[in-house]
C-alpha atoms as a PDB file:
ATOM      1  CA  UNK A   1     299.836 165.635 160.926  1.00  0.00           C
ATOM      2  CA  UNK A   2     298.187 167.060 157.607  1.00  0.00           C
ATOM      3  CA  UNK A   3     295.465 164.733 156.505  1.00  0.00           C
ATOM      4  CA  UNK A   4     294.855 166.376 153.503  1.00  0.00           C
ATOM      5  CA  UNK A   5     297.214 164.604 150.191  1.00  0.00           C
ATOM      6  CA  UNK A   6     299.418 166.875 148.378  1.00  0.00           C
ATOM      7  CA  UNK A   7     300.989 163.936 146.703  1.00  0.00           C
ATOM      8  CA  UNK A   8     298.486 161.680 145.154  1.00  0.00           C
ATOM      9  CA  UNK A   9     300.835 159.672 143.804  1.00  0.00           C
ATOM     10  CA  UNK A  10     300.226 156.965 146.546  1.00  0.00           C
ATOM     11  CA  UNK A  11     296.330 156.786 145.918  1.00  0.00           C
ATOM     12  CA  UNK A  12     296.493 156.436 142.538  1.00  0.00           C
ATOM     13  CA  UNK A  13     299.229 153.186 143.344  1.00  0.00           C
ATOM     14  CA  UNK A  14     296.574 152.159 145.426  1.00  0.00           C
ATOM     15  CA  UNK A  15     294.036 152.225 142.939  1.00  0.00           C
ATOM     16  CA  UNK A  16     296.179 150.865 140.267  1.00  0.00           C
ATOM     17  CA  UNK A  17     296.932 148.029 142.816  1.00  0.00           C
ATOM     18  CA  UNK A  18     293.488 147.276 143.710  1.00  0.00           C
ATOM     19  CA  UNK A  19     292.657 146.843 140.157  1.00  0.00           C
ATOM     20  CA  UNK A  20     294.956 144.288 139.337  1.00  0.00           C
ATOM     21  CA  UNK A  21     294.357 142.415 142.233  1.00  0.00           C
ATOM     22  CA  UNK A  22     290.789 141.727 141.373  1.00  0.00           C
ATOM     23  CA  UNK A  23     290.042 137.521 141.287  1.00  0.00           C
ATOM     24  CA  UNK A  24     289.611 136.130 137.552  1.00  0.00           C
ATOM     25  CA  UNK A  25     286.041 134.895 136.955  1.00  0.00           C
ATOM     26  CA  UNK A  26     284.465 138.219 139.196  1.00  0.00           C
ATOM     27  CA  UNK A  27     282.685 140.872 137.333  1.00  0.00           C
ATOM     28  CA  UNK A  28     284.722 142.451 134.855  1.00  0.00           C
ATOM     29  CA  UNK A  29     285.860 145.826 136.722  1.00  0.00           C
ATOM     30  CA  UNK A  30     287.902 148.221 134.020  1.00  0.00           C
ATOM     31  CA  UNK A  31     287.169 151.748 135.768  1.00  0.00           C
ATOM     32  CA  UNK A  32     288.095 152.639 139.187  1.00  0.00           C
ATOM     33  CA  UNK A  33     288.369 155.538 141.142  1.00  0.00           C
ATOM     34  CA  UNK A  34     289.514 156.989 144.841  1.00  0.00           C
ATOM     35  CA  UNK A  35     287.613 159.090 146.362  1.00  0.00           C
ATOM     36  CA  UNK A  36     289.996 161.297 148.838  1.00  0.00           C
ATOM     37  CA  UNK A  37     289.876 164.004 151.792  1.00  0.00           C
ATOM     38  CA  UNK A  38     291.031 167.728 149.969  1.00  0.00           C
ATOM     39  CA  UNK A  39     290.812 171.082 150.392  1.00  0.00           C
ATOM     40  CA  UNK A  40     288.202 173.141 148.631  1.00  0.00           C
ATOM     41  CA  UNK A  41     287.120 176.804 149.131  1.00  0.00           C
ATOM     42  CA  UNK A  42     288.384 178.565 151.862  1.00  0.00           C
ATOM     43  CA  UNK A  43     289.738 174.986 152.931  1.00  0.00           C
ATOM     44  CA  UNK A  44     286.810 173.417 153.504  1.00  0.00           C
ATOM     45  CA  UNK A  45     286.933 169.391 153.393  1.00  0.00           C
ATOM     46  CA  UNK A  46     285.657 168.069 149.883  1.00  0.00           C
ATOM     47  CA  UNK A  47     286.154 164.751 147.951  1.00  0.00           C
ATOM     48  CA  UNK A  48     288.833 164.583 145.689  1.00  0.00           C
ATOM     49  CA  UNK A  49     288.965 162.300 142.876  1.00  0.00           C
ATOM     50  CA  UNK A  50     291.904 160.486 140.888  1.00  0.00           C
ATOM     51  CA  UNK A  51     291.504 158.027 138.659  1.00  0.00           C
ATOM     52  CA  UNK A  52     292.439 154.733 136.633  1.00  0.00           C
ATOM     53  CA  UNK A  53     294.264 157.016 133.718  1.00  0.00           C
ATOM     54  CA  UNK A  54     295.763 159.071 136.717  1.00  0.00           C
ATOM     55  CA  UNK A  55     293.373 162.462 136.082  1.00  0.00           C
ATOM     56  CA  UNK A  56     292.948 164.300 139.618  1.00  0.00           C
ATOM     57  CA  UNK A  57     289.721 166.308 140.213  1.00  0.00           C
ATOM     58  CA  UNK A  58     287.466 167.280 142.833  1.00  0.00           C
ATOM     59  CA  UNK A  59     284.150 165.616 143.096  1.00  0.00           C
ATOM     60  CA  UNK A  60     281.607 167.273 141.877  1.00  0.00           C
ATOM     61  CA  UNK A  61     277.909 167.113 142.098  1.00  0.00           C
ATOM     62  CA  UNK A  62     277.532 166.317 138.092  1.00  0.00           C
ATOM     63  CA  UNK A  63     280.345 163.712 138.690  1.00  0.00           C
ATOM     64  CA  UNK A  64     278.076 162.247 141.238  1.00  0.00           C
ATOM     65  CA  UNK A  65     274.893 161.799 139.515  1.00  0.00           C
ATOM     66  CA  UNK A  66     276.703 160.358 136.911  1.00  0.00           C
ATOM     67  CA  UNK A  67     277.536 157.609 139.550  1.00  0.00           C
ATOM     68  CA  UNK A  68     274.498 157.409 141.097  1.00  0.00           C
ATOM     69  CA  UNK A  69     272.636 154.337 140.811  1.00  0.00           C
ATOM     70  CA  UNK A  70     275.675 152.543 139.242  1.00  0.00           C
ATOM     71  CA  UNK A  71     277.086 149.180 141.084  1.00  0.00           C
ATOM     72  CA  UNK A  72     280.522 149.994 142.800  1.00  0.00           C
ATOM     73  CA  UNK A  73     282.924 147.305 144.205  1.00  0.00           C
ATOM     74  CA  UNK A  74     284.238 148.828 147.520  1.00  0.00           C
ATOM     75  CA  UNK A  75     288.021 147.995 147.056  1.00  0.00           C
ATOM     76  CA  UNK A  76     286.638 145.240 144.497  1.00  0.00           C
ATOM     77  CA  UNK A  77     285.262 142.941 147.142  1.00  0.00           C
ATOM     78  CA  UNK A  78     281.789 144.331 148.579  1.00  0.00           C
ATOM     79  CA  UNK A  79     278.883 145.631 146.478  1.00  0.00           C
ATOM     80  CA  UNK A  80     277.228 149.213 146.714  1.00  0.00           C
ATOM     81  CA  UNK A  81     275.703 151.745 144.857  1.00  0.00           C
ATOM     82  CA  UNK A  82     276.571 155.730 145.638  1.00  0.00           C
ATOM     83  CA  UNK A  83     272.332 156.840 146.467  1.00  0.00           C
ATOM     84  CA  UNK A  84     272.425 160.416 146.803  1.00  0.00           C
ATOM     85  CA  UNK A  85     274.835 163.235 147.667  1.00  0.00           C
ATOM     86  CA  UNK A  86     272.302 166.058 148.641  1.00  0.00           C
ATOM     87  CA  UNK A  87     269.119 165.424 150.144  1.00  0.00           C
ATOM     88  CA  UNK A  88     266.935 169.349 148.579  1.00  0.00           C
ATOM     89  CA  UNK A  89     263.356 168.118 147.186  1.00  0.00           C
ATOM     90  CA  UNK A  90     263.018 164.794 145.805  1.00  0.00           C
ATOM     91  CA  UNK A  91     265.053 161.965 146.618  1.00  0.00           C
ATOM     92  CA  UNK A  92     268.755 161.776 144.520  1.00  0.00           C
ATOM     93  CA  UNK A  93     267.446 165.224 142.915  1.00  0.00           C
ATOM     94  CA  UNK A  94     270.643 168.178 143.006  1.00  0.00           C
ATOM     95  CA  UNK A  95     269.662 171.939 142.149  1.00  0.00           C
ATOM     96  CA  UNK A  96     270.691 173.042 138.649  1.00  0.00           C
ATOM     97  CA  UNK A  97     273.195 175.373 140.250  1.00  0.00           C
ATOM     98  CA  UNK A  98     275.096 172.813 142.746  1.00  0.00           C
ATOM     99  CA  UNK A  99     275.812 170.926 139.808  1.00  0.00           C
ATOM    100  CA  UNK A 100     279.465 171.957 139.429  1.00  0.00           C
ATOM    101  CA  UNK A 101     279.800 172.571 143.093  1.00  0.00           C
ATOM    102  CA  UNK A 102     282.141 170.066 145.612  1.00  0.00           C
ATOM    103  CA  UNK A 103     280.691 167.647 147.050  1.00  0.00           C
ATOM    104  CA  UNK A 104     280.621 167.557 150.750  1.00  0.00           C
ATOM    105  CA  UNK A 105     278.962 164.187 151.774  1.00  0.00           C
ATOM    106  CA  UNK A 106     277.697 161.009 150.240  1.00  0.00           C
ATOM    107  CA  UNK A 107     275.699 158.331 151.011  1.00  0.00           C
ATOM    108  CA  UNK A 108     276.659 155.107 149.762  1.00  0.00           C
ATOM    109  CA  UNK A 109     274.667 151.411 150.630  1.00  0.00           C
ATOM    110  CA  UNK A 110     276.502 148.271 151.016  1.00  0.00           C
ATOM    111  CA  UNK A 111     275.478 144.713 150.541  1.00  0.00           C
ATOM    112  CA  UNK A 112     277.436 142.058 151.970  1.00  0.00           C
ATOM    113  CA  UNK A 113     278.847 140.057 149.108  1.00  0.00           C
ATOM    114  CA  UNK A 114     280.833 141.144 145.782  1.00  0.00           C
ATOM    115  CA  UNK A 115     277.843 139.734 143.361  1.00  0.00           C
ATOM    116  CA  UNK A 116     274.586 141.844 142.597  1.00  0.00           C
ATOM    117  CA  UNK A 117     272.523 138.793 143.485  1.00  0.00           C
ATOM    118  CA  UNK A 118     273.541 139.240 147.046  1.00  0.00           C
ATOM    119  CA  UNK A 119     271.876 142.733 146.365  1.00  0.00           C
ATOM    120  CA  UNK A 120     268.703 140.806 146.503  1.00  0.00           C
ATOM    121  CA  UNK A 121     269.513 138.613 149.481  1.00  0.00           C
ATOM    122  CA  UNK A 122     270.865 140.581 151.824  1.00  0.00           C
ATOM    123  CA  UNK A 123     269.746 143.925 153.971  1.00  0.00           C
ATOM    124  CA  UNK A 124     272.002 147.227 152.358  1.00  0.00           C
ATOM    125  CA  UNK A 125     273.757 149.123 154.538  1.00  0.00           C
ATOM    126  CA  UNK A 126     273.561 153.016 154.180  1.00  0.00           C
ATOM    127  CA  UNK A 127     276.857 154.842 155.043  1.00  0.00           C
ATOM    128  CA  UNK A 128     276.918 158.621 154.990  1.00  0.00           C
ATOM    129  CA  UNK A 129     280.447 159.754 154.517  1.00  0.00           C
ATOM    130  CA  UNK A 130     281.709 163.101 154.834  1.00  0.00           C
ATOM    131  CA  UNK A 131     284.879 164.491 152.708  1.00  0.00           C
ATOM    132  CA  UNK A 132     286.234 165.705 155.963  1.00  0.00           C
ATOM    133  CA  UNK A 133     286.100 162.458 157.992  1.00  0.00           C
ATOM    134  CA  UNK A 134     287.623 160.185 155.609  1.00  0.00           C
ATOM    135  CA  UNK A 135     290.927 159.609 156.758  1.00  0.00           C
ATOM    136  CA  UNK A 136     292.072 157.023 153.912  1.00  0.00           C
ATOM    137  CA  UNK A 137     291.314 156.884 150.009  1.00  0.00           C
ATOM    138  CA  UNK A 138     287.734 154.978 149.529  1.00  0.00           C
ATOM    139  CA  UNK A 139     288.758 152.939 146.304  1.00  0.00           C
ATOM    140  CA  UNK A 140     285.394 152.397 144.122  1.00  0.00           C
ATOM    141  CA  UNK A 141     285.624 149.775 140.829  1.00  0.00           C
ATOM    142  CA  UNK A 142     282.668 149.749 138.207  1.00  0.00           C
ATOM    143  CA  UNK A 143     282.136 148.255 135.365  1.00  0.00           C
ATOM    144  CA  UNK A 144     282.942 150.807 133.166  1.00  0.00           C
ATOM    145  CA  UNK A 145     283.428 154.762 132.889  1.00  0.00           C
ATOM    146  CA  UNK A 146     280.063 156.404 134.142  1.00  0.00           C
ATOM    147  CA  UNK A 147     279.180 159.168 131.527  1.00  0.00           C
ATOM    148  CA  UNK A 148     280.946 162.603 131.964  1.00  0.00           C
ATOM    149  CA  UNK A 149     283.975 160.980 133.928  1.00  0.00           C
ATOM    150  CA  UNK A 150     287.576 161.127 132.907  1.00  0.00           C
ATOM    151  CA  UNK A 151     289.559 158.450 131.547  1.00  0.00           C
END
C-alpha cells in the first residue's frame, strides 16, 4: 500500500469539508490547510501542503515560521499553535539557508478546548510529528492567511 498521495484531490475535499462544517458562533476560521505525508528529495518523507484555494506545495521552513506562533484549530475543534520545526540555536530560530528547505518534523501543542481561553486553563500538549509517520492529512484552520502563504 503506497502511503504517499498522488491524488490530492481527496485532502483538499477534506479540507473543504472541514471548513464548512465549522459551528456558527466559533471563531471565525476562513484559511485552512492539510498538512500531508510526500515525497521529497531522493524520496525522503516531507510535509506536503494543499490548501483552501486548492494550491499544492511542500512545506517549507519559511512557510512554517510564518505559522509559528499563530492559533490553529486541529480539524476546527481543538486549539494549538505550530512551536517550532527545527530545534539549531535559539528556541523557534531556523538557519538562513533551511529557509526554503522541506520540512521534516514539527512540533505542535494542544490545549483541550476550541477557545484560546482554554489556552490559559488548561496544561498544552506538545506533539512532535514527523512527515513520514503521518498516515492521514492533519487539517489546520486559522483565522486568516499567515503572511507568505498561498491563497
Amino acid at each position: 500500500m503506497d502511503l504517499i498521495p498522488t491524488n490530492v484531490v481527496p485532502i483538499h475535499d477534506l479540507l473543504t469539508e472541514t471548513l464548512v462544517t465549522i459551528e456558527p458562533g466559533g471563531p471565525d476560521l476562513d484559511y485552512g490547510l492539510a498538512l500531508f505525508p510526500r515525497s521529497g528529495r531522493f524520496d525522503a518523507p516531507v510535509f506536503g501542503v494543499v490548501t483552501r484555494g486548492g494550491e499544492s506545495t511542500t512545506l517549507t521552513y519559511r512557510m512554517l515560521q510564518a505559522l509559528t506562533g499563530t492559533p490553529v484549530w486541529v480539524s476546527g475543534r481543538m486549539i494549538g499553535k505550530v512551536r517550532e520545526a527545527q530545534m539549531f540555536g535559539a528556541r523557534g530560530s531556523t538557519p538562513t539557508g533551511l529557509l526554503d528547505q522541506p520540512v521534516l518534523h514539527i512540533v505542535l501543542t494542544c490545549w483541550a478546548g476550541s477557545d484560546p481561553s482554554e489556552m490559559e486553563r488548561t496544561a498544552g500538549l506538545d506533539s512532535t510529528l514527523y512527515a513520514g509517520d503521518l498516515r492521514a492529512p492533519l487539517i489546520l484552520l486559522t483565522e486568516g492567511r499567515p503572511a507568505g502563504w498561498p491563497l
